[in-house]
Each structure stands twice: as structure tokens, then as C-alpha cells.
PDB file of N, CA and C in Angstrom:
ATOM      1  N   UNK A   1      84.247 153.377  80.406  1.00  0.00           N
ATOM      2  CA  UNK A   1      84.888 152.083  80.205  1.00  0.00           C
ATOM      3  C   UNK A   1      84.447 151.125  81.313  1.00  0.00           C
ATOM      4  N   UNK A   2      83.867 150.610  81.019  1.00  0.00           N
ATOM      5  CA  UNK A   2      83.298 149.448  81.696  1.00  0.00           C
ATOM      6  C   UNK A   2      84.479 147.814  82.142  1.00  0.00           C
ATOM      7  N   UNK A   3      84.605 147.299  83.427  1.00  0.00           N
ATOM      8  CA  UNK A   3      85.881 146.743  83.762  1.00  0.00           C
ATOM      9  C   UNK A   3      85.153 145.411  84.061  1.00  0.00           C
ATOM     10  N   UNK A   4      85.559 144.153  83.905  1.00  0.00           N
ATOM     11  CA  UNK A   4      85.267 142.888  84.490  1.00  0.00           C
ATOM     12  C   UNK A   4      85.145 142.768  86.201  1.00  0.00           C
ATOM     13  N   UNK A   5      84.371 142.482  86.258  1.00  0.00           N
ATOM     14  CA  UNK A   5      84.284 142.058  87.629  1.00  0.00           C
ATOM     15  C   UNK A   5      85.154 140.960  88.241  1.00  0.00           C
ATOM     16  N   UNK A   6      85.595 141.248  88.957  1.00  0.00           N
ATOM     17  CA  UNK A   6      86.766 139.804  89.345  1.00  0.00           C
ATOM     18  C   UNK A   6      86.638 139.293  90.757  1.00  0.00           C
ATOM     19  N   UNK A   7      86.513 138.201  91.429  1.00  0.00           N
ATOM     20  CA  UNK A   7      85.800 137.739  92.957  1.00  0.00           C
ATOM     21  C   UNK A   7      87.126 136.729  93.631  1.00  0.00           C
ATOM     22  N   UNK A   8      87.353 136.757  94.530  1.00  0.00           N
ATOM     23  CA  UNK A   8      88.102 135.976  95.604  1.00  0.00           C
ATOM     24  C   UNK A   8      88.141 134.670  95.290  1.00  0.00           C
ATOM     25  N   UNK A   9      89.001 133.846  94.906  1.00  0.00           N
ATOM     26  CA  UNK A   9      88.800 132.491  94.603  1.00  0.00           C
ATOM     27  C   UNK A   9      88.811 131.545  96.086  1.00  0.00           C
ATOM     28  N   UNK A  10      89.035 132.720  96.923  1.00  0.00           N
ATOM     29  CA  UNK A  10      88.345 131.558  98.578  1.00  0.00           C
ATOM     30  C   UNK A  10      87.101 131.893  98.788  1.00  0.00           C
ATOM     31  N   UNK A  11      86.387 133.149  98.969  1.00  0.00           N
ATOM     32  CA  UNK A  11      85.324 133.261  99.609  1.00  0.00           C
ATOM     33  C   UNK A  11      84.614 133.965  98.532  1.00  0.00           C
ATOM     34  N   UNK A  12      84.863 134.383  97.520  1.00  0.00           N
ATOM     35  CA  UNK A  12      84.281 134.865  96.330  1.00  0.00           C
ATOM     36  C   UNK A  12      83.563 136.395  96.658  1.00  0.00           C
ATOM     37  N   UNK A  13      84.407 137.294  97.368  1.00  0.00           N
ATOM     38  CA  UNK A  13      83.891 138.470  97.515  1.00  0.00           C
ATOM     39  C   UNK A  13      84.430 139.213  96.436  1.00  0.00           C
ATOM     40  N   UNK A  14      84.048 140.115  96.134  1.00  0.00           N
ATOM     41  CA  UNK A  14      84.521 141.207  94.953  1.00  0.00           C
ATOM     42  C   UNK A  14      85.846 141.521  95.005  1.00  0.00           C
ATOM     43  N   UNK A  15      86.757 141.852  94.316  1.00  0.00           N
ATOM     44  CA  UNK A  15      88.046 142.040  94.128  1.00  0.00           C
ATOM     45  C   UNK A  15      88.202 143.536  94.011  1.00  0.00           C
ATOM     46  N   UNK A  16      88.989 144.644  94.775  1.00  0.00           N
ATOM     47  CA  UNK A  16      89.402 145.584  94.272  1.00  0.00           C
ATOM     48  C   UNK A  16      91.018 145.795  94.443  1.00  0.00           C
ATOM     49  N   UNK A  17      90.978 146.549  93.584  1.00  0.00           N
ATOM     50  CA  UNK A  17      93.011 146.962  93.139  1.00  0.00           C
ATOM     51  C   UNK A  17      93.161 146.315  92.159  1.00  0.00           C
ATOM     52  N   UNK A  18      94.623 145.537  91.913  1.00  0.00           N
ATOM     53  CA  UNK A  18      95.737 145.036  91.078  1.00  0.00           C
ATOM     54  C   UNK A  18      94.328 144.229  89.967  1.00  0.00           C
ATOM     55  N   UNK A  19      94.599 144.601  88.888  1.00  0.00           N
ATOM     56  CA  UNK A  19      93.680 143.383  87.506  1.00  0.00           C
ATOM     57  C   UNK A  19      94.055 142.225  87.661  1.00  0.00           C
ATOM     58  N   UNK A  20      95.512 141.604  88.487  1.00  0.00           N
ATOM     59  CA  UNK A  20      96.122 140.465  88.534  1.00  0.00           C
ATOM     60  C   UNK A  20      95.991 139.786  89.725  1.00  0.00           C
ATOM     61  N   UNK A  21      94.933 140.102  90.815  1.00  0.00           N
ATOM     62  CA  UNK A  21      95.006 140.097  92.194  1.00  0.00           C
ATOM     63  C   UNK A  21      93.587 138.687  91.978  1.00  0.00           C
ATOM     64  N   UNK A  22      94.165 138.234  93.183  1.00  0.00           N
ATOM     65  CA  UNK A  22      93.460 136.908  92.769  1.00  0.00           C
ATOM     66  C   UNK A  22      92.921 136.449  94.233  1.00  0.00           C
ATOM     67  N   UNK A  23      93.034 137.130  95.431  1.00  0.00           N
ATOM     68  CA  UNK A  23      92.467 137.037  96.266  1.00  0.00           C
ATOM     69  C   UNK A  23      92.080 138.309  97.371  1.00  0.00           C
ATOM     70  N   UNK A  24      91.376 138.347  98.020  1.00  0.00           N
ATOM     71  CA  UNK A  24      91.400 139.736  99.078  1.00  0.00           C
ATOM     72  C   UNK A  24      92.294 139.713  99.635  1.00  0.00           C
ATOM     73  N   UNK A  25      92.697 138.993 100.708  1.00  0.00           N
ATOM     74  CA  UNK A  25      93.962 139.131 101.308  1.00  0.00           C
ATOM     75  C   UNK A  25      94.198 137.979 101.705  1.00  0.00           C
ATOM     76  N   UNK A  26      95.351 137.997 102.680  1.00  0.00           N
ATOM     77  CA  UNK A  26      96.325 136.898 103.122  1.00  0.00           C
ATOM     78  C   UNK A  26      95.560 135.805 103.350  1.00  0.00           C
ATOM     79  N   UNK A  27      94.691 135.868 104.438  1.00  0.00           N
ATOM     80  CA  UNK A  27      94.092 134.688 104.915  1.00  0.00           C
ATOM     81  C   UNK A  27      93.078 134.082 103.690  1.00  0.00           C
ATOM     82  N   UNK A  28      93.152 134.530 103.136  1.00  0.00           N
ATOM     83  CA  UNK A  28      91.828 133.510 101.931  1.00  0.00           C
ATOM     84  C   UNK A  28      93.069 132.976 101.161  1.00  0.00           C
ATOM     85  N   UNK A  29      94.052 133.666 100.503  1.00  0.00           N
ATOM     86  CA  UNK A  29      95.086 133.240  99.717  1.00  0.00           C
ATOM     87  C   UNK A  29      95.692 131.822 100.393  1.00  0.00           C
ATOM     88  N   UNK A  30      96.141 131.924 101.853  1.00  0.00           N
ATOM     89  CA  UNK A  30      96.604 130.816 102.809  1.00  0.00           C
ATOM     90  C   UNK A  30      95.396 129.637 102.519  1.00  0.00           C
ATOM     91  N   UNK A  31      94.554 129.933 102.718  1.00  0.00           N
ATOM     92  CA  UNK A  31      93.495 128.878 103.167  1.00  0.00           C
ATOM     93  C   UNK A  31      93.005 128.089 101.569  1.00  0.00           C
ATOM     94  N   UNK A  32      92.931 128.918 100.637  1.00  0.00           N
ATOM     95  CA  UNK A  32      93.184 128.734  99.460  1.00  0.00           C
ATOM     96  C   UNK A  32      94.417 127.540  99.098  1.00  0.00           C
ATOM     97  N   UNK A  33      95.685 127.883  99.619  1.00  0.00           N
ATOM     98  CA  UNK A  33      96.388 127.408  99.548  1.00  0.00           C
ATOM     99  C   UNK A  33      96.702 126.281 100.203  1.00  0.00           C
ATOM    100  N   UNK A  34      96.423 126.220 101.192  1.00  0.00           N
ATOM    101  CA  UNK A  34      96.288 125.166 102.480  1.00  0.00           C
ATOM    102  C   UNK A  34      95.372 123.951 101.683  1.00  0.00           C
ATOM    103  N   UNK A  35      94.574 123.956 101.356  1.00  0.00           N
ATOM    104  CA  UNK A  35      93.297 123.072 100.857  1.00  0.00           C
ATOM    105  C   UNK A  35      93.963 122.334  99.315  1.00  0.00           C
ATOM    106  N   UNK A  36      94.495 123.107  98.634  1.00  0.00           N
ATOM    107  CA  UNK A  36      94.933 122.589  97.453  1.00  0.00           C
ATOM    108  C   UNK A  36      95.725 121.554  97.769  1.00  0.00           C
ATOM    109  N   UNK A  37      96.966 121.939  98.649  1.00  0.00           N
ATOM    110  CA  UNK A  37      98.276 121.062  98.865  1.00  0.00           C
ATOM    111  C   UNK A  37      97.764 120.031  99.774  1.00  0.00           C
ATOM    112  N   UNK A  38      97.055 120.363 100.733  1.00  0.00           N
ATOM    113  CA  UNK A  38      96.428 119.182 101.968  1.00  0.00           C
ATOM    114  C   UNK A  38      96.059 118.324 100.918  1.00  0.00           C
ATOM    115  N   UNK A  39      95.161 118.405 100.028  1.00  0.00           N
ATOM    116  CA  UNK A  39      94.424 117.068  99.213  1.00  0.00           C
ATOM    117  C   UNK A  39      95.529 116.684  98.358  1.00  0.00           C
ATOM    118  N   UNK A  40      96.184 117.214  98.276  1.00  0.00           N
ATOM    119  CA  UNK A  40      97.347 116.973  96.584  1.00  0.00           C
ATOM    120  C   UNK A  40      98.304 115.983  97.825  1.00  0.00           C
ATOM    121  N   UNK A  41      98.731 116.098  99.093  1.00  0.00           N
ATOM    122  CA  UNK A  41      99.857 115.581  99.748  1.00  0.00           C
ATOM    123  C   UNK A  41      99.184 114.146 100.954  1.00  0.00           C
ATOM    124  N   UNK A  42      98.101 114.468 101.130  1.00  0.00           N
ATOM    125  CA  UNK A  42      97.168 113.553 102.310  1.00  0.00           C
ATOM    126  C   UNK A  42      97.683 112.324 102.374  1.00  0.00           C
ATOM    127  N   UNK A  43      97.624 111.553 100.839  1.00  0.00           N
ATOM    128  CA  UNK A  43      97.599 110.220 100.656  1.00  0.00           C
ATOM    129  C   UNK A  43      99.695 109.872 101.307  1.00  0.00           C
ATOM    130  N   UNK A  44     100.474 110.859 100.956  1.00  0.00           N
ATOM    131  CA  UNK A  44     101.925 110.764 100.664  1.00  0.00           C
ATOM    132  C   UNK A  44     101.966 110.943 102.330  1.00  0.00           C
ATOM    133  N   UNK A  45     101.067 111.977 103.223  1.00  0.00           N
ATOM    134  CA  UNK A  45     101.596 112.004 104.453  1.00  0.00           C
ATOM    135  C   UNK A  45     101.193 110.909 105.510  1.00  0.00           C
ATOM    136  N   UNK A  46     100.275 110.371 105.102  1.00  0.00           N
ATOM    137  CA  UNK A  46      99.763 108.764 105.569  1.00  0.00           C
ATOM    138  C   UNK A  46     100.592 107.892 105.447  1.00  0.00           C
ATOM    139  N   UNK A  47     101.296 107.524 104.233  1.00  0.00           N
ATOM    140  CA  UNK A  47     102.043 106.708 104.220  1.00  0.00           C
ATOM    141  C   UNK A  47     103.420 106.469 104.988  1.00  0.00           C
ATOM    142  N   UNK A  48     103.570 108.369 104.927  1.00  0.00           N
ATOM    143  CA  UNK A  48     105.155 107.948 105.635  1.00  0.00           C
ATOM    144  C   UNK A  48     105.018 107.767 107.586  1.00  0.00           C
ATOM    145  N   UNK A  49     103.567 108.432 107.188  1.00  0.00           N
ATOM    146  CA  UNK A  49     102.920 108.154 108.875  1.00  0.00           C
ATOM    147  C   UNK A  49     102.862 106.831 109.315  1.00  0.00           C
ATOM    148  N   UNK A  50     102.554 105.957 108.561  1.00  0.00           N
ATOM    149  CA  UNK A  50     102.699 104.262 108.010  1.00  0.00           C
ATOM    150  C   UNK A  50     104.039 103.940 108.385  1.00  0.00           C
ATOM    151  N   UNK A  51     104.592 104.434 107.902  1.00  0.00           N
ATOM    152  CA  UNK A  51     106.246 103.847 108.023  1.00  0.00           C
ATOM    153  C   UNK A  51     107.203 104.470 109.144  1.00  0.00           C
ATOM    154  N   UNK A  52     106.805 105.550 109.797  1.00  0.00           N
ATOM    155  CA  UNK A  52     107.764 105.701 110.890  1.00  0.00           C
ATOM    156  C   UNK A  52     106.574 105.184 112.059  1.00  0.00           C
ATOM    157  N   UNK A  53     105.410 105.053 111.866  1.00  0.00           N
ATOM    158  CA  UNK A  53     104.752 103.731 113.133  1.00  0.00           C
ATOM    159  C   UNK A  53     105.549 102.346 112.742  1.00  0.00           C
ATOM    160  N   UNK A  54     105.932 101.856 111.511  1.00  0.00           N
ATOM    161  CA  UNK A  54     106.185 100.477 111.740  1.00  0.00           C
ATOM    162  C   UNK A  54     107.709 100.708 112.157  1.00  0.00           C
ATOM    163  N   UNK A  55     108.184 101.719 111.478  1.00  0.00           N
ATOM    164  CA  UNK A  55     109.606 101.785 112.098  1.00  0.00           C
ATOM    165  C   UNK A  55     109.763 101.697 114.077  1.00  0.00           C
ATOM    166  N   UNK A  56     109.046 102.676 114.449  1.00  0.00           N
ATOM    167  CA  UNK A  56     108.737 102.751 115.668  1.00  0.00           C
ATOM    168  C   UNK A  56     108.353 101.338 116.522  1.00  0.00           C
ATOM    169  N   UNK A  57     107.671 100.554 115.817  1.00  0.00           N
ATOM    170  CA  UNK A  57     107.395  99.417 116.544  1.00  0.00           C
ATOM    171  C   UNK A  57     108.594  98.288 116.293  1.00  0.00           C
ATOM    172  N   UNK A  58     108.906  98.108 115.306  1.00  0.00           N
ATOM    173  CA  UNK A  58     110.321  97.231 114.953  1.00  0.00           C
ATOM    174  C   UNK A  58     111.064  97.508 116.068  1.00  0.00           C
ATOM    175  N   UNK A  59     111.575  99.136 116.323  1.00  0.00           N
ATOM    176  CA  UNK A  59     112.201  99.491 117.519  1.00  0.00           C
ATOM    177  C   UNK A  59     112.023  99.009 118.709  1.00  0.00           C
ATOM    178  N   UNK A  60     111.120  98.890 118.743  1.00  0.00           N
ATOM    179  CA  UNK A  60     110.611  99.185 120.366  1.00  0.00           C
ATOM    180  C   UNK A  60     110.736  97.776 120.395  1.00  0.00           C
ATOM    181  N   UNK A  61     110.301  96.591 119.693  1.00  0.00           N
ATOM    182  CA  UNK A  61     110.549  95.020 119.630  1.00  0.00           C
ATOM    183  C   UNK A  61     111.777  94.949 120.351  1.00  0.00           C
ATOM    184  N   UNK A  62     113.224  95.243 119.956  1.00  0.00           N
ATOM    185  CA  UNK A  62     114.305  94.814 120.124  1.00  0.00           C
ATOM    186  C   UNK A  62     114.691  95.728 121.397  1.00  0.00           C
ATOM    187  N   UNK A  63     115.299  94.926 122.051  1.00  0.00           N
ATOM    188  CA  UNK A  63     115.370  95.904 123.622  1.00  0.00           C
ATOM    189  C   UNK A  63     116.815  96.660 122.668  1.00  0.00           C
ATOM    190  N   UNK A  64     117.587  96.618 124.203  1.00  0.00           N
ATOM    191  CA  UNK A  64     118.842  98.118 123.917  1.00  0.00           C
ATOM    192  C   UNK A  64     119.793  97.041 123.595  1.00  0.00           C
ATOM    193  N   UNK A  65     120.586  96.772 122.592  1.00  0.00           N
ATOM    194  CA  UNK A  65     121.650  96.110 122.582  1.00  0.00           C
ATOM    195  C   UNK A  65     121.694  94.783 121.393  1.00  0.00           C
ATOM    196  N   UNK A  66     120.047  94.443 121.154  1.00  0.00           N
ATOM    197  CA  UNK A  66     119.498  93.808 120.824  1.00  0.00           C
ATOM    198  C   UNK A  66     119.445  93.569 119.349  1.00  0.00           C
ATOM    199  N   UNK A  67     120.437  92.750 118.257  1.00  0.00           N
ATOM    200  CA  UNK A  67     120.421  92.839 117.051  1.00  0.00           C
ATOM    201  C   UNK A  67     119.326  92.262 116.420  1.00  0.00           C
ATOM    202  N   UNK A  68     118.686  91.328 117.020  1.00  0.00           N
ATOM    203  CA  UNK A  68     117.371  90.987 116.028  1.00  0.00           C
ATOM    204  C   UNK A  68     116.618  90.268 117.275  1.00  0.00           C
ATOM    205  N   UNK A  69     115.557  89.226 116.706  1.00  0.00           N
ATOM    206  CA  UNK A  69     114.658  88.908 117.790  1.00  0.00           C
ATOM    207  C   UNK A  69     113.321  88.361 116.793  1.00  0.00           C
ATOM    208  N   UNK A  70     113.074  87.312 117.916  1.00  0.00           N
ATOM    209  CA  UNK A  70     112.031  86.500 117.008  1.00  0.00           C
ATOM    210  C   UNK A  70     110.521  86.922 116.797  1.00  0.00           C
ATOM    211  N   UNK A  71     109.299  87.515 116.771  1.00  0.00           N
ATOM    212  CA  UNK A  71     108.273  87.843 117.141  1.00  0.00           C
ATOM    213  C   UNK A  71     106.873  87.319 116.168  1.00  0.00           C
ATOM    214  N   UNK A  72     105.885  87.503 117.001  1.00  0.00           N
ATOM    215  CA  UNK A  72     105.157  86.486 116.097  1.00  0.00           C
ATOM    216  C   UNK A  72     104.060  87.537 115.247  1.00  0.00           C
ATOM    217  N   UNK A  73     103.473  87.352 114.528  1.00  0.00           N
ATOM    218  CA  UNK A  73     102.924  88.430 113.313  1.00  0.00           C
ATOM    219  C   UNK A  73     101.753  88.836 114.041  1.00  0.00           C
ATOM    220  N   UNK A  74     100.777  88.064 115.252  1.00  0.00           N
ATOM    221  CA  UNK A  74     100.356  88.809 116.027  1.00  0.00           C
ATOM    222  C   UNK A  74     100.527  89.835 116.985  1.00  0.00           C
ATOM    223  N   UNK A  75     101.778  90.177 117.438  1.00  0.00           N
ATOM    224  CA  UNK A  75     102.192  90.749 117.989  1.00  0.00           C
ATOM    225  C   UNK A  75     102.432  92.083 117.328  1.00  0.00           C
ATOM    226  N   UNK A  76     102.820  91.936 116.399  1.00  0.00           N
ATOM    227  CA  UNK A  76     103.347  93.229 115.447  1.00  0.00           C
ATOM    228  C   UNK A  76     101.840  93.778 115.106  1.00  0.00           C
ATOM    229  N   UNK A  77     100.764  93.028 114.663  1.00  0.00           N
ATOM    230  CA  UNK A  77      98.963  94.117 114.342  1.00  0.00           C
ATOM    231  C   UNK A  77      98.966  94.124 115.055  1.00  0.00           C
ATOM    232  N   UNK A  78      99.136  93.761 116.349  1.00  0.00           N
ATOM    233  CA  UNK A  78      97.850  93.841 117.853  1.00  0.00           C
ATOM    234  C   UNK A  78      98.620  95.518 117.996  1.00  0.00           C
ATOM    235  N   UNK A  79     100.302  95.927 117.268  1.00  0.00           N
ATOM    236  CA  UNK A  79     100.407  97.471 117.681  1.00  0.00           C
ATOM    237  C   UNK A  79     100.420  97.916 116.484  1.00  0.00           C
ATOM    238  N   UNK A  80      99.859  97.650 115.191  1.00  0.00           N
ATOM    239  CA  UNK A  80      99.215  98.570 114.321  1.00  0.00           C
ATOM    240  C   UNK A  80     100.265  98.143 113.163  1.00  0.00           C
ATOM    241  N   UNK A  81     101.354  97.488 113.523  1.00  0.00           N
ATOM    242  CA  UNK A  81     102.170  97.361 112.419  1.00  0.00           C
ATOM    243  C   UNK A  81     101.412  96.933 110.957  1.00  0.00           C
ATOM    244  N   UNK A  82     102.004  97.514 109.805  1.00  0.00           N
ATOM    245  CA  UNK A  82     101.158  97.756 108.607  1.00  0.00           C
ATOM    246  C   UNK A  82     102.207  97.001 107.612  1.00  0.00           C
ATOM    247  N   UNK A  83     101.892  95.563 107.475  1.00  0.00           N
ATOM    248  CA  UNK A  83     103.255  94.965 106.304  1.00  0.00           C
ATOM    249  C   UNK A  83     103.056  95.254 105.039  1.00  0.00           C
ATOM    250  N   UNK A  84     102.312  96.058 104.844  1.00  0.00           N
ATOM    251  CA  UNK A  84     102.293  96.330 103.467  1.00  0.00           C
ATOM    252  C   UNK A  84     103.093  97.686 103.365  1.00  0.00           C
ATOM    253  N   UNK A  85     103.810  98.506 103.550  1.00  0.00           N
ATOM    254  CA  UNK A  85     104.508  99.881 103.893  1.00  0.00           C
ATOM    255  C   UNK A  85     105.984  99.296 104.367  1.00  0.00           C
ATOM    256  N   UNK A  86     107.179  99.480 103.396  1.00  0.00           N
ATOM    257  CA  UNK A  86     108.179  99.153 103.688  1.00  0.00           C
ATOM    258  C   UNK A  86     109.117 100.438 102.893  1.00  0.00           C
ATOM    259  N   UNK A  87     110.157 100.925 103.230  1.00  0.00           N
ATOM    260  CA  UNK A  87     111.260 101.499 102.400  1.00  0.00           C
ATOM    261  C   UNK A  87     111.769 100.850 101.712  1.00  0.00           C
ATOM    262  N   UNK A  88     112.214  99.613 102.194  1.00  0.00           N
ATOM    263  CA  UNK A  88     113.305  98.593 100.966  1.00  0.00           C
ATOM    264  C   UNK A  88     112.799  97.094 101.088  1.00  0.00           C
ATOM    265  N   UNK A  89     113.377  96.764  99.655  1.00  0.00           N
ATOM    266  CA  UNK A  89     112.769  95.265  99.984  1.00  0.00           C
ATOM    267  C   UNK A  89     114.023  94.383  99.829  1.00  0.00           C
ATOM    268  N   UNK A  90     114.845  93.647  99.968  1.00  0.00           N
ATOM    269  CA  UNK A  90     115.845  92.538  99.629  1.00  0.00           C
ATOM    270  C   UNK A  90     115.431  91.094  99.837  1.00  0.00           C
ATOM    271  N   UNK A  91     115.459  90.697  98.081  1.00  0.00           N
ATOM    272  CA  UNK A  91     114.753  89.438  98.226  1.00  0.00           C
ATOM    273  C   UNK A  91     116.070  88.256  97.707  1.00  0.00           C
ATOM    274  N   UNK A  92     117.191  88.689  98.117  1.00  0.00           N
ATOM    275  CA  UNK A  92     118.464  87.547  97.335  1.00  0.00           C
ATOM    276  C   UNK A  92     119.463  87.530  99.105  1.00  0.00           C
ATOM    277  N   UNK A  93     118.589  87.781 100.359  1.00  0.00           N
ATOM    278  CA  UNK A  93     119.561  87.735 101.317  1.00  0.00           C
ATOM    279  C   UNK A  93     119.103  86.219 101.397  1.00  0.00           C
ATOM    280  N   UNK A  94     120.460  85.520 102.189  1.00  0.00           N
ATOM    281  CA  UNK A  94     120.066  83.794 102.190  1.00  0.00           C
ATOM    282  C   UNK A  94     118.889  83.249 103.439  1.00  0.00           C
ATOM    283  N   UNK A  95     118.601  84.083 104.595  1.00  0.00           N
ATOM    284  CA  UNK A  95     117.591  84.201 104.919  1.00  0.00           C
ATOM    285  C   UNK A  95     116.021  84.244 104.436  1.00  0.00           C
ATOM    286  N   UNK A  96     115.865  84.625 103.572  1.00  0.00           N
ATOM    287  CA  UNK A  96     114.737  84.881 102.880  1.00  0.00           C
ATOM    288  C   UNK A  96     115.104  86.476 102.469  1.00  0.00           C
ATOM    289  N   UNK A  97     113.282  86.684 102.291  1.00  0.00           N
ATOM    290  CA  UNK A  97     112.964  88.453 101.033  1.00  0.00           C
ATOM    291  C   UNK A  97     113.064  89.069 102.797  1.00  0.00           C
ATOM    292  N   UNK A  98     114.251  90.123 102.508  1.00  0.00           N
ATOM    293  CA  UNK A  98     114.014  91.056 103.998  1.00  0.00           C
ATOM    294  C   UNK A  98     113.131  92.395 103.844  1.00  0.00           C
ATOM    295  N   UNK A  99     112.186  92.880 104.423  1.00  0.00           N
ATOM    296  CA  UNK A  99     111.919  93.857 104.382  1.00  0.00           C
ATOM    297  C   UNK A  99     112.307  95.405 105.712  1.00  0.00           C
ATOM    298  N   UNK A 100     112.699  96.445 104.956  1.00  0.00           N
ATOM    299  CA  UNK A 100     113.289  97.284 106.203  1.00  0.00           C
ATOM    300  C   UNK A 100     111.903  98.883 106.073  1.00  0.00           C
ATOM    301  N   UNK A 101     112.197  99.189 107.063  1.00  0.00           N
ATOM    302  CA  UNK A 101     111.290 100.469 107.633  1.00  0.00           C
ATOM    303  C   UNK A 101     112.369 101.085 107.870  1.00  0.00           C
ATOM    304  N   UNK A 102     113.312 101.790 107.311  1.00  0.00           N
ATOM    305  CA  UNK A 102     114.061 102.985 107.229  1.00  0.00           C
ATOM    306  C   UNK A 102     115.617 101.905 107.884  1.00  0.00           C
ATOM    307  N   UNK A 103     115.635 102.031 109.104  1.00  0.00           N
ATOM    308  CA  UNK A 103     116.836 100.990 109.754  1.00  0.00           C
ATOM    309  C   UNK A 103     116.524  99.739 110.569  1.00  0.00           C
ATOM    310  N   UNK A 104     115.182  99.159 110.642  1.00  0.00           N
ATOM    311  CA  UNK A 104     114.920  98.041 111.182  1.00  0.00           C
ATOM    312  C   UNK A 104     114.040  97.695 109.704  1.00  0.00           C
ATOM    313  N   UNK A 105     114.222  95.733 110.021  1.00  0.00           N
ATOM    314  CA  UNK A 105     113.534  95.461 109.343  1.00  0.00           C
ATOM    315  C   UNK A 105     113.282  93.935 109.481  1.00  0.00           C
ATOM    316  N   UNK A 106     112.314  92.809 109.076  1.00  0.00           N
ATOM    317  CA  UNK A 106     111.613  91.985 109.152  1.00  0.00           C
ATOM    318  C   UNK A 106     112.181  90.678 108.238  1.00  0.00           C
ATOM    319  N   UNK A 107     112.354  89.739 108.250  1.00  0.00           N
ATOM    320  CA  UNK A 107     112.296  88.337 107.776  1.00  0.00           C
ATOM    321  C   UNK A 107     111.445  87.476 108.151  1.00  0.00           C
ATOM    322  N   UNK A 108     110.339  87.157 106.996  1.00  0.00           N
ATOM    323  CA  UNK A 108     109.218  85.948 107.321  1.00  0.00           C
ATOM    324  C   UNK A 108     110.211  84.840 107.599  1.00  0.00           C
ATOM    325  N   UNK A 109     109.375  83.954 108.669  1.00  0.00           N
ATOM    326  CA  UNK A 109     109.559  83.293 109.603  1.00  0.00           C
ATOM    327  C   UNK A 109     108.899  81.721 109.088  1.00  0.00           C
ATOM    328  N   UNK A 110     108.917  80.884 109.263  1.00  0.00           N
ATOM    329  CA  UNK A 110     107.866  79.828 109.647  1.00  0.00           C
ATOM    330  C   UNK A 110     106.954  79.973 110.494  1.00  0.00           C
ATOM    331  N   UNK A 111     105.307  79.387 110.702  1.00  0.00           N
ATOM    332  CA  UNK A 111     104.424  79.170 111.516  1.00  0.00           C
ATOM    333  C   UNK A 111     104.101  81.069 112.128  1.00  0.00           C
ATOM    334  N   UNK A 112     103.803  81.687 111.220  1.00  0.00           N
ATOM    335  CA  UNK A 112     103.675  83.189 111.619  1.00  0.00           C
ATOM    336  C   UNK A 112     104.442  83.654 112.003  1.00  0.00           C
ATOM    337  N   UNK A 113     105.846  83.543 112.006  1.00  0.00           N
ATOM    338  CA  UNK A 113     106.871  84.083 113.175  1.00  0.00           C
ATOM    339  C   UNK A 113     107.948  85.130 112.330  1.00  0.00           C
ATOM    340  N   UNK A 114     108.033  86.324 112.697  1.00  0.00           N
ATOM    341  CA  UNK A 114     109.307  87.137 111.854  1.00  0.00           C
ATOM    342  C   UNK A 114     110.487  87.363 112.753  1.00  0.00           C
ATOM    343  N   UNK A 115     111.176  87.468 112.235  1.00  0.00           N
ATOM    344  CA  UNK A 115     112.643  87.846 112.978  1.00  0.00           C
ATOM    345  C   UNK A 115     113.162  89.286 112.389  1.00  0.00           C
ATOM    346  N   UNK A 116     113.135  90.210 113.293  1.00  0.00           N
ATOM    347  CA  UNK A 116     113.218  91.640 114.003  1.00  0.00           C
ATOM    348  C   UNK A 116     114.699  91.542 113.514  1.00  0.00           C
ATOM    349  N   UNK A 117     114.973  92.896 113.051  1.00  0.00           N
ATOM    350  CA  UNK A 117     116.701  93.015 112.901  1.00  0.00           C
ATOM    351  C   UNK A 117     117.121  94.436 112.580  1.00  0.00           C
ATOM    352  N   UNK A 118     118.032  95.253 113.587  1.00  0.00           N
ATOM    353  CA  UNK A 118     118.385  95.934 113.509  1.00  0.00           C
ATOM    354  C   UNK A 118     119.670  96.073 112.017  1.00  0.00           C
ATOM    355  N   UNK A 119     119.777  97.054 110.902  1.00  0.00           N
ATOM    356  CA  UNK A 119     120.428  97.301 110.211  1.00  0.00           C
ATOM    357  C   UNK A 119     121.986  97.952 110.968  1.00  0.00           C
ATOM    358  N   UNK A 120     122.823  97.544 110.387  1.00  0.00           N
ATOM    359  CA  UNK A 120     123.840  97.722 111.091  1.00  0.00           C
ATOM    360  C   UNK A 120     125.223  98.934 110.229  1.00  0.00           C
TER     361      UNK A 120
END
């Protein structure tokens, strides 16, 4: 009786044991596995990497005590801030459309200028 040949779907070495066995061992299965989810998740872990830097910088804008604060839109790229990456958007506050990064968040300004505001 002659049997199918069956090969490692990481490194493609020959398979022996289980008919259902789908890799040699642990480390090809991991690495196997590692590679699928890294490309399937990359784009999703950038983004939120995106958003706790802008969160982080909103922060760091407003000293300790500090409910909001005026800053100018150069200031926010010159540290990487990314306005396109927001958690929420509110566009019916009488201020203007607010945008927040988890608990801080931004109101366009006149003449480039946003106003910084801690969520309360």
C-alpha cells in the first residue's frame, strides 16, 4: 500500500506520524503561524500605534491641571501627530467638529490654530 507523501507547510520537509499532522514540530507550526496573523493584523497594529502617539502628544500639550490649550497645527506634525487617526468624531458641539484620541481631543481653530482639551 503505497501512502501520499505529505511535507511541512513551513519548511517543507517530509512529514512523518499522524495523516493529519501538518507540520514537523512546534517551531515551524509557530512561525507558520506568526507570519499569517503578522500580515492579516500589521495594517490594524499601525493604526492604533497612530492613535496612542496622537493620544500621547495631546497629553503631553496640556501641562498637569490643564483643561484645554491653544496650539498651532505646526506644533502638533513637527511631533508626528497624525489628524487623520481619531477614535471619535463630534461634529454638533457649538465649538465646531471635535475630534478625540481616546480622552484628549482637538477643535479646529482659525489661522492654523487647534484648541487641546482634556475629556472630562
Amino acid at each position: 500500500m503505497e501512502t501520499d507523501k505529505r511535507y511541512c507547510l513551513w519548511c517543507n520537509d517530509l512529514l512523518k506520524g499522524r495523516i493529519d499532522k501538518k507540520f514537523c514540530d512546534d517551531s515551524c507550526r509557530n512561525a507558520f503561524n506568526n507570519r499569517r496573523t503578522g500580515d492579516e493584523y500589521n495594517q490594524v497594529r499601525n493604526i492604533n500605534h497612530a492613535l496612542v502617539r496622537n493620544r500621547r502628544i495631546l497629553a503631553t500639550t496640556l501641562a498637569s491641571g490643564e483643561d484645554s490649550k491653544k496650539v498651532s497645527r505646526e506644533i502638533l506634525l513637527e511631533q508626528g501627530f497624525q489628524f487623520k487617526y481619531f477614535t471619535q468624531y463630534l461634529s454638533n458641539d457649538p465649538q465646531g467638529p471635535l475630534c478625540f484620541c481616546y480622552d484628549y481631543g482637538y477643535i479646529p481653530l482659525p489661522d492654523e490654530y487647534y484648541l487641546v482639551v482634556r475629556k472630562k
